[in-house]
C-alpha atoms as a PDB file:
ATOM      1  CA  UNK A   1     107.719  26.820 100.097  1.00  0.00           C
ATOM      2  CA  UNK A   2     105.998  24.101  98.225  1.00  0.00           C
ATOM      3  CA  UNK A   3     103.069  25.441  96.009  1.00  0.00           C
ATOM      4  CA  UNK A   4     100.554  23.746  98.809  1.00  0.00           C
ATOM      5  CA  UNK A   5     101.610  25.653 101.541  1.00  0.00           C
ATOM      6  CA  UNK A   6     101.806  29.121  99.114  1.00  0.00           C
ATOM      7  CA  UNK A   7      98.438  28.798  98.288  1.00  0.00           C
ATOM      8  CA  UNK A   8      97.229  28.024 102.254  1.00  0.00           C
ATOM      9  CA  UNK A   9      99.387  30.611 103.535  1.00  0.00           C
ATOM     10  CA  UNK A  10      97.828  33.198 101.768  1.00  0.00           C
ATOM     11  CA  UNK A  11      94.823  32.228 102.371  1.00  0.00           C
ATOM     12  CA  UNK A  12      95.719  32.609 105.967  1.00  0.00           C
ATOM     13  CA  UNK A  13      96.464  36.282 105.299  1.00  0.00           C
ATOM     14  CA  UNK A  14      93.028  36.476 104.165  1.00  0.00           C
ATOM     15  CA  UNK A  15      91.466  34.797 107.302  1.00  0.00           C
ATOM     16  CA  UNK A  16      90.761  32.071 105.633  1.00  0.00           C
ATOM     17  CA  UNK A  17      91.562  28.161 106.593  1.00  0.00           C
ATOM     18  CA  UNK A  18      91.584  25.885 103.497  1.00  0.00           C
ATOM     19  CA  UNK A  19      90.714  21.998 104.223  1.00  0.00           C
ATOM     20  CA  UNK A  20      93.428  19.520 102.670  1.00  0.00           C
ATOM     21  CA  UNK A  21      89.908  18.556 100.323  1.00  0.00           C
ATOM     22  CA  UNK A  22      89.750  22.021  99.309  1.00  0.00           C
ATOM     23  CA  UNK A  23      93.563  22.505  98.512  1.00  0.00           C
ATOM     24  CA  UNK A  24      93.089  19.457  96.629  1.00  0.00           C
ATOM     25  CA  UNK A  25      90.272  20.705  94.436  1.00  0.00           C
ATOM     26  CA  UNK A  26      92.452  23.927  93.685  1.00  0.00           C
ATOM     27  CA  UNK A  27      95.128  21.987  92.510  1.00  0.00           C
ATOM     28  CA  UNK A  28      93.145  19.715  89.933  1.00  0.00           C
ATOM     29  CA  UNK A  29      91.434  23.146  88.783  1.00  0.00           C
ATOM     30  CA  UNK A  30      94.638  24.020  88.146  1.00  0.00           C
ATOM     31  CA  UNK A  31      95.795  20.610  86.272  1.00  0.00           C
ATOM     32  CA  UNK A  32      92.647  21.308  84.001  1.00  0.00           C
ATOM     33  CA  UNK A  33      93.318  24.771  83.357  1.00  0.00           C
ATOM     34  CA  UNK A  34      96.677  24.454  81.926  1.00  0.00           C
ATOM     35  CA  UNK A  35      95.584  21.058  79.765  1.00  0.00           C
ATOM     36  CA  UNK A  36      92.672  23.417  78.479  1.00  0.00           C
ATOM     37  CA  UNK A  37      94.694  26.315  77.886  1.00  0.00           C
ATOM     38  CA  UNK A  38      97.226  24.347  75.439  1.00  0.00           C
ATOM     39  CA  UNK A  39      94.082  24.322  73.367  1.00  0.00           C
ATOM     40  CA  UNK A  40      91.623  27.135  73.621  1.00  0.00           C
ATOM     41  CA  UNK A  41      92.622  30.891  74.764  1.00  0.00           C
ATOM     42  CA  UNK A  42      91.466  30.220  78.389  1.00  0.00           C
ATOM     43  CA  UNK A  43      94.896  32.941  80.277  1.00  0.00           C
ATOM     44  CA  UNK A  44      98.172  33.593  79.512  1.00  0.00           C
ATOM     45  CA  UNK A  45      98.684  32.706  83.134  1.00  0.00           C
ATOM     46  CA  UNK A  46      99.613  29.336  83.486  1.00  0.00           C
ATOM     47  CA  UNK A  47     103.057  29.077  85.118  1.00  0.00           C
ATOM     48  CA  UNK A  48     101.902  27.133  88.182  1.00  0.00           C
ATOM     49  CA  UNK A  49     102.927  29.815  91.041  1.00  0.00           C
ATOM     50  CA  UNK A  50     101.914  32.692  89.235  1.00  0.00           C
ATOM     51  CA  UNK A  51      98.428  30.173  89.060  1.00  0.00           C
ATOM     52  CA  UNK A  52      98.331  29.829  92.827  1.00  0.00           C
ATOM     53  CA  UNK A  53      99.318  33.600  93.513  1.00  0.00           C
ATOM     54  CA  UNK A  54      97.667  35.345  90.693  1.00  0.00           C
ATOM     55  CA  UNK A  55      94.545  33.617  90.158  1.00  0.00           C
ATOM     56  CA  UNK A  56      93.730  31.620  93.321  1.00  0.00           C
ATOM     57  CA  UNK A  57      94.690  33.723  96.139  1.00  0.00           C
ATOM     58  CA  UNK A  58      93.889  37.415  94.272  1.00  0.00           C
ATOM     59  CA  UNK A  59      90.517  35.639  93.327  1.00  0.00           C
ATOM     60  CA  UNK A  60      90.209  35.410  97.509  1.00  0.00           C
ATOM     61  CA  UNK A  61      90.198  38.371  98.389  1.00  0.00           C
ATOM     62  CA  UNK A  62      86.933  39.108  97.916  1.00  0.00           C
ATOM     63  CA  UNK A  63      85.607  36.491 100.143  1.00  0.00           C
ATOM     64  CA  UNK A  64      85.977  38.688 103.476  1.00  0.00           C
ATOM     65  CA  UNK A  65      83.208  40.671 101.897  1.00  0.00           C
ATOM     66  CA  UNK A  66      80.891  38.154 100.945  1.00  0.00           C
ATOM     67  CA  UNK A  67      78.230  37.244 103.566  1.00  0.00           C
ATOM     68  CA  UNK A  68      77.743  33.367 103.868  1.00  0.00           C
ATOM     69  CA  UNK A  69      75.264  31.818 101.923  1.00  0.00           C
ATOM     70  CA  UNK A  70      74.889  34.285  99.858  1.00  0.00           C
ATOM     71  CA  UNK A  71      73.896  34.355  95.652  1.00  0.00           C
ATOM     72  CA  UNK A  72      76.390  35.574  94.317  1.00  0.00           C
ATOM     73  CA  UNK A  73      77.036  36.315  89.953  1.00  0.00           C
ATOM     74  CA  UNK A  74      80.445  36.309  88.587  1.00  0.00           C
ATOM     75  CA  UNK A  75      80.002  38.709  85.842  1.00  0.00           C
ATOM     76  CA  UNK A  76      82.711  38.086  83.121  1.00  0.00           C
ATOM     77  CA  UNK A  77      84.599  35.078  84.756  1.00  0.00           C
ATOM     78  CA  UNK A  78      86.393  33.630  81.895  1.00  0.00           C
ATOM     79  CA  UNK A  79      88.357  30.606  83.202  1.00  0.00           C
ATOM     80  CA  UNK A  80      86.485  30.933  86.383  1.00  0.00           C
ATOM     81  CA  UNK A  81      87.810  33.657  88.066  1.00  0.00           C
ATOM     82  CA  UNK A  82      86.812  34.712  90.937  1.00  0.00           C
ATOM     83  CA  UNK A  83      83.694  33.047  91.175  1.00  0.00           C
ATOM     84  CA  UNK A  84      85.031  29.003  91.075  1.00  0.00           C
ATOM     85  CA  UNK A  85      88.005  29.971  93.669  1.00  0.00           C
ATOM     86  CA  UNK A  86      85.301  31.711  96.385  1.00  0.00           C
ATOM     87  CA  UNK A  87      82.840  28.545  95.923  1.00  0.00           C
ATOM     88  CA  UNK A  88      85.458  26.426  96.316  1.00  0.00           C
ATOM     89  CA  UNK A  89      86.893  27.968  99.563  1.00  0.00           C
ATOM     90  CA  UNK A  90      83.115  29.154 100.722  1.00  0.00           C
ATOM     91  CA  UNK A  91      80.815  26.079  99.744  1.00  0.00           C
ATOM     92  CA  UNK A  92      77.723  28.266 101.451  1.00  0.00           C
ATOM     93  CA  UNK A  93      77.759  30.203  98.324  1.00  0.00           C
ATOM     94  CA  UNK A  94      75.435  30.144  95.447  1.00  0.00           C
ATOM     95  CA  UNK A  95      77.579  30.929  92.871  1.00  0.00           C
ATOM     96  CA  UNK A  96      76.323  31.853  89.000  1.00  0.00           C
ATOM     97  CA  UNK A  97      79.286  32.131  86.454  1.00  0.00           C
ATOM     98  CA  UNK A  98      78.496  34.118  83.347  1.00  0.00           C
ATOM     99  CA  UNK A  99      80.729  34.421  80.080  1.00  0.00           C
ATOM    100  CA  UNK A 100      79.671  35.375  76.788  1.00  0.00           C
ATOM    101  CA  UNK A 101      82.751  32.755  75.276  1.00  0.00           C
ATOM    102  CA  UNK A 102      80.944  29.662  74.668  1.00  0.00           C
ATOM    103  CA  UNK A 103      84.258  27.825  74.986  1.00  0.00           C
ATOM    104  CA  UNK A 104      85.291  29.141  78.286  1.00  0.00           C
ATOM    105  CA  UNK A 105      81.498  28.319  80.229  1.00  0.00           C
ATOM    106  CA  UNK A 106      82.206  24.649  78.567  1.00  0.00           C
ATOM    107  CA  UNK A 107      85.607  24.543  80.533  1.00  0.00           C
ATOM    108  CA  UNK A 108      84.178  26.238  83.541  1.00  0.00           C
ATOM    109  CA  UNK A 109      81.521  23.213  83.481  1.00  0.00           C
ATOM    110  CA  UNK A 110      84.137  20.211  82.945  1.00  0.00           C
ATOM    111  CA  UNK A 111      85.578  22.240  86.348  1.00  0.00           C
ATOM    112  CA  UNK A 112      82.335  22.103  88.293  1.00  0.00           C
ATOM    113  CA  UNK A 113      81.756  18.493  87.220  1.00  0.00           C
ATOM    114  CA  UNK A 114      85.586  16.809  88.319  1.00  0.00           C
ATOM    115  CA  UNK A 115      85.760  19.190  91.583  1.00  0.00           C
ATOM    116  CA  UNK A 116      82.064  17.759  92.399  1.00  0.00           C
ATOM    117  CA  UNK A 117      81.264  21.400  93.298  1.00  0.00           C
ATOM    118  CA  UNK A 118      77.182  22.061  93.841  1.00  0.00           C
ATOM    119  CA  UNK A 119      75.434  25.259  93.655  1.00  0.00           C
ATOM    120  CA  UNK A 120      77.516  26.431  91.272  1.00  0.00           C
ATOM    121  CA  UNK A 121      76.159  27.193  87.120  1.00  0.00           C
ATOM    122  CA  UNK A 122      78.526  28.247  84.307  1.00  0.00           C
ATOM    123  CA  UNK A 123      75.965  30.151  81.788  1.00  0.00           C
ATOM    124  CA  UNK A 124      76.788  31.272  77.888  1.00  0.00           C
ATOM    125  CA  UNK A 125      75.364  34.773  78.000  1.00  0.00           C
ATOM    126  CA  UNK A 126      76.439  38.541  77.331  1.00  0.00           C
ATOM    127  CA  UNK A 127      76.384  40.178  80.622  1.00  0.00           C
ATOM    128  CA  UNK A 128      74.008  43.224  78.788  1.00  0.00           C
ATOM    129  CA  UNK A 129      71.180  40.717  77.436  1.00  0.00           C
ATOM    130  CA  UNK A 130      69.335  41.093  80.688  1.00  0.00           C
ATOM    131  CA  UNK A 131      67.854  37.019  79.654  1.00  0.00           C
ATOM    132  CA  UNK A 132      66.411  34.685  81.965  1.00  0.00           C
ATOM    133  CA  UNK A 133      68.849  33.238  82.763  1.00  0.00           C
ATOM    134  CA  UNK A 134      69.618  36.385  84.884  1.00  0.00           C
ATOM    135  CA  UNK A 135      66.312  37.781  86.225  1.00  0.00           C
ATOM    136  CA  UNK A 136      66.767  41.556  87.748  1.00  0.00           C
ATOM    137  CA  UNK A 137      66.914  41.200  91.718  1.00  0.00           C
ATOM    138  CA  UNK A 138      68.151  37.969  91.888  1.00  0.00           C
ATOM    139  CA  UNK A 139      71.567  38.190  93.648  1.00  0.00           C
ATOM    140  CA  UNK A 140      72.907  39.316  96.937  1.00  0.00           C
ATOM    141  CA  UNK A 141      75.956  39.914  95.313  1.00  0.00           C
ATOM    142  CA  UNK A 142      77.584  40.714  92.064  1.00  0.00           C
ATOM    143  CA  UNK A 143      81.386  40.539  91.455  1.00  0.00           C
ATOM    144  CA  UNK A 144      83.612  40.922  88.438  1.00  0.00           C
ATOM    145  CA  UNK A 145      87.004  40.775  87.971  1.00  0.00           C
ATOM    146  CA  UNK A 146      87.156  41.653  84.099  1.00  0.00           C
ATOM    147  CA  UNK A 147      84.279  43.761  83.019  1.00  0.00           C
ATOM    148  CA  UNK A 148      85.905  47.003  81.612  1.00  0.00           C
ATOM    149  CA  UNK A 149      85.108  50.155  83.280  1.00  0.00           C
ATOM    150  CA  UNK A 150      83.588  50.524  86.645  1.00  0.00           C
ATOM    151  CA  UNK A 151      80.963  52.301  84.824  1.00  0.00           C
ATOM    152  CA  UNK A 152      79.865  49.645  82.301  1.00  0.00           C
ATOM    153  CA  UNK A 153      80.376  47.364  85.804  1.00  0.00           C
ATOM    154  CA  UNK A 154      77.208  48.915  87.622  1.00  0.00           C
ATOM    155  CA  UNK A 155      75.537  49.418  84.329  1.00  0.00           C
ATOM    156  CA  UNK A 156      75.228  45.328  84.295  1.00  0.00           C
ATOM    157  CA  UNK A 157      75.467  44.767  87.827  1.00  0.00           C
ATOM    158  CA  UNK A 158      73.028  46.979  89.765  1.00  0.00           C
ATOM    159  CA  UNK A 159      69.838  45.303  87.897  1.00  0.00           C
ATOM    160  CA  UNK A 160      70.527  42.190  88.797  1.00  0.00           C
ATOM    161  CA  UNK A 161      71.022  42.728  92.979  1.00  0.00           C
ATOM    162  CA  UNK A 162      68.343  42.318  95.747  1.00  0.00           C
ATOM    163  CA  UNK A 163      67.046  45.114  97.045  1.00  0.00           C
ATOM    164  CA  UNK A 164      70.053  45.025  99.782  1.00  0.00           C
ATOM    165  CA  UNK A 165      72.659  43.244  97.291  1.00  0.00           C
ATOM    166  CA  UNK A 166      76.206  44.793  96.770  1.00  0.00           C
ATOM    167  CA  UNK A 167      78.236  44.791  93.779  1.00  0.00           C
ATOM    168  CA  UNK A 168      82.079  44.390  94.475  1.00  0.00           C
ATOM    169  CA  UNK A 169      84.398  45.137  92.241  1.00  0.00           C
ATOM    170  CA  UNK A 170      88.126  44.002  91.699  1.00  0.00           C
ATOM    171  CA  UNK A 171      90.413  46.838  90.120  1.00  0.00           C
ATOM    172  CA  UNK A 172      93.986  47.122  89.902  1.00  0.00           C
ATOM    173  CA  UNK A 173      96.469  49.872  91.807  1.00  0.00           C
ATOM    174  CA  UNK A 174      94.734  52.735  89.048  1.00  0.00           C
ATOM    175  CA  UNK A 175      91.024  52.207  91.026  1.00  0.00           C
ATOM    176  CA  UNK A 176      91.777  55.311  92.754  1.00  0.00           C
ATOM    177  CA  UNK A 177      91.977  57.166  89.877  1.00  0.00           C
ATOM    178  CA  UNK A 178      89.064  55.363  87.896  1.00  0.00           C
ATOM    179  CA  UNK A 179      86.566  56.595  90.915  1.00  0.00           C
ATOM    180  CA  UNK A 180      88.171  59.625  91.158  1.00  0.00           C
ATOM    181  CA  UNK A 181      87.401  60.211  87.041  1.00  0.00           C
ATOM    182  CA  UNK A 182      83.738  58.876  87.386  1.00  0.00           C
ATOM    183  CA  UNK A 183      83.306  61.708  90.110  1.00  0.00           C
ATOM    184  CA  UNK A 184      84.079  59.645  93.101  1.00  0.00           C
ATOM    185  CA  UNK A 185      81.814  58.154  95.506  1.00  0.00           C
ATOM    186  CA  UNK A 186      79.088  57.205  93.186  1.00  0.00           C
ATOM    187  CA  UNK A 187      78.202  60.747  92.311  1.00  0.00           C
ATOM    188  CA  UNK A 188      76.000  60.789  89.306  1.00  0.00           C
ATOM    189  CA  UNK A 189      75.002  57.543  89.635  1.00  0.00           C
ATOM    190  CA  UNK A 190      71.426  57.922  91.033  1.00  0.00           C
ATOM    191  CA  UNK A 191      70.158  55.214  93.597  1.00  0.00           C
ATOM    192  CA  UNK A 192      73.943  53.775  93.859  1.00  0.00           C
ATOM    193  CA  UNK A 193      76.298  54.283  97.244  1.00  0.00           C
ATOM    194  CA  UNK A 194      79.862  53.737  97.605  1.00  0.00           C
ATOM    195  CA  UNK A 195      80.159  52.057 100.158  1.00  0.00           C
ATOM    196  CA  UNK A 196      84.096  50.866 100.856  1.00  0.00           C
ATOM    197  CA  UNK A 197      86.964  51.344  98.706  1.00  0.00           C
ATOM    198  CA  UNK A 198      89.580  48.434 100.383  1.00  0.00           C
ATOM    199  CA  UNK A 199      93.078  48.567  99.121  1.00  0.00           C
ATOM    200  CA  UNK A 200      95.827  45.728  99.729  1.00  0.00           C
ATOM    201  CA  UNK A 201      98.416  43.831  98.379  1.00  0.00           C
ATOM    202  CA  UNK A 202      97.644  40.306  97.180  1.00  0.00           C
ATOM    203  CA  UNK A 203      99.618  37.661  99.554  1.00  0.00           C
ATOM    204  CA  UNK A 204     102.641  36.631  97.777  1.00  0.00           C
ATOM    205  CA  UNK A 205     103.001  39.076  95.225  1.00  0.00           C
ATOM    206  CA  UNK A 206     103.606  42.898  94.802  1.00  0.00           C
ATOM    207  CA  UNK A 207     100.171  43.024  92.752  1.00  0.00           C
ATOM    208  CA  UNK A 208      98.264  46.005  94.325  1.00  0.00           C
ATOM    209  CA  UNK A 209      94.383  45.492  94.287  1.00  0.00           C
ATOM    210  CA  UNK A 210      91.550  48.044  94.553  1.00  0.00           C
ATOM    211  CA  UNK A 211      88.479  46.357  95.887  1.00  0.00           C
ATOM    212  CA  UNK A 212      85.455  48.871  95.115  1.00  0.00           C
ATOM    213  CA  UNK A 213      82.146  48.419  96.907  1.00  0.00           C
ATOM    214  CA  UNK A 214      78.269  49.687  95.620  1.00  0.00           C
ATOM    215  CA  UNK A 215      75.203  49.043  97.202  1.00  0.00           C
ATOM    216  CA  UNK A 216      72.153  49.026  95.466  1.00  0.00           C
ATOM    217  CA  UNK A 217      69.669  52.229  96.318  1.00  0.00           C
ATOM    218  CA  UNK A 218      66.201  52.743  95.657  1.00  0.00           C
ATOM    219  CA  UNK A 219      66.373  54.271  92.310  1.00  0.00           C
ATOM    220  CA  UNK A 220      67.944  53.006  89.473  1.00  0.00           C
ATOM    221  CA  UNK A 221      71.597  54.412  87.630  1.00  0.00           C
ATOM    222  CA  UNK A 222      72.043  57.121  85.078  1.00  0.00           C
ATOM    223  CA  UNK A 223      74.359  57.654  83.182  1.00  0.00           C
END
């Protein structure tokens, strides 16, 4: 199976239907991620199927739980991920990519700019600085792929949402366990819900993923 048809087919397992332009736009994210990463720390993952499977497709399965047109914040997204790979296969979204490495929001840039991608902003920032940059109540959704605990997650997260806004969280196989330690289903996290906890394999790959669900409640978080 030619790396094409990997990365369509499991986006098919996904539900979703890539265009040959979107394909196209993964592919030269990927040709500028491995020229960037012979020079600045951007992933160890760079092998061009392990690109496709464990960046690109793991990156879309969040998408079934993102609304259309919705604002969405990447917290932590590094090289991009997930929040370039749902914008490019969902170009409804509003999509805000924040990184505290000055290096890797300069690469994330050079990405929006040659993929021609709009509605998209990569922004130098520490997640906990609460700046302008990102006002409390802005986003429908937050998501995060790389932001330590699930704890430290909301902490950041739950500020930022609309009143109705969701933060979604990607964990690996020990998600289970992480809820399980925090008390499970939100408990002792005033004014937060757990919502969904969806569990799945990521097409292509024996890579189990945890996909943890919040919504926002009235009051704010303790803890």
């Amino acid at each position: 199976m030619s790396l094409r048809d990997l990365l369509a087919h499991g986006a098919r397992e996904l539900g979703l239907d890539l265009s040959e332009g979107q394909v196209e736009r993964f592919f030269l994210y990927m040709d500028l991620l491995k020229l960037w990463s012979a020079r600045i720390n951007l992933t160890t993952v760079t092998e061009d199927r392990e690109v496709v499977l464990y960046h690109f497709v793991d990156s879309l399965t969040l998408l079934p739980l993102i609304t259309d047109g919705s604002k969405v914040l990447d917290v932590g997204s590094g090289a991009g991920f997930p929040g370039i790979p749902i914008k490019i296969a969902n170009p409804t979204l509003s999509v805000t990519l924040l990184d505290s490495s000055s290096k890797k929001v300069f690469f994330m840039r050079e990405v929006i700019r040659r993929l021609g991608l709009e509605g998209i902003e990569a922004l130098w920032e520490r997640a906990e600085s609460g700046g302008l940059s990102y006002k409390e109540g802005r986003f429908d959704v937050v998501v995060s792929r790389a932001v330590g605990s699930i704890k430290r997650a909301l902490s950041i997260s739950i500020p930022r949402l609309s009143p109705s806004g969701r933060v979604v969280l990607m964990r690996g196989k020990m998600g289970d366990a992480e809820l399980e330690a925090m008390g499970g289903a939100g408990e002792g996290f005033k004014g937060v819900e757990l919502v969904e906890v969806r569990r799945l394999s990521v097409p292509g790959t024996d890579r189990e993923r945890t996909i943890v669900v919040f919504k926002k409640g009235e009051e704010g978080m303790e803890g």
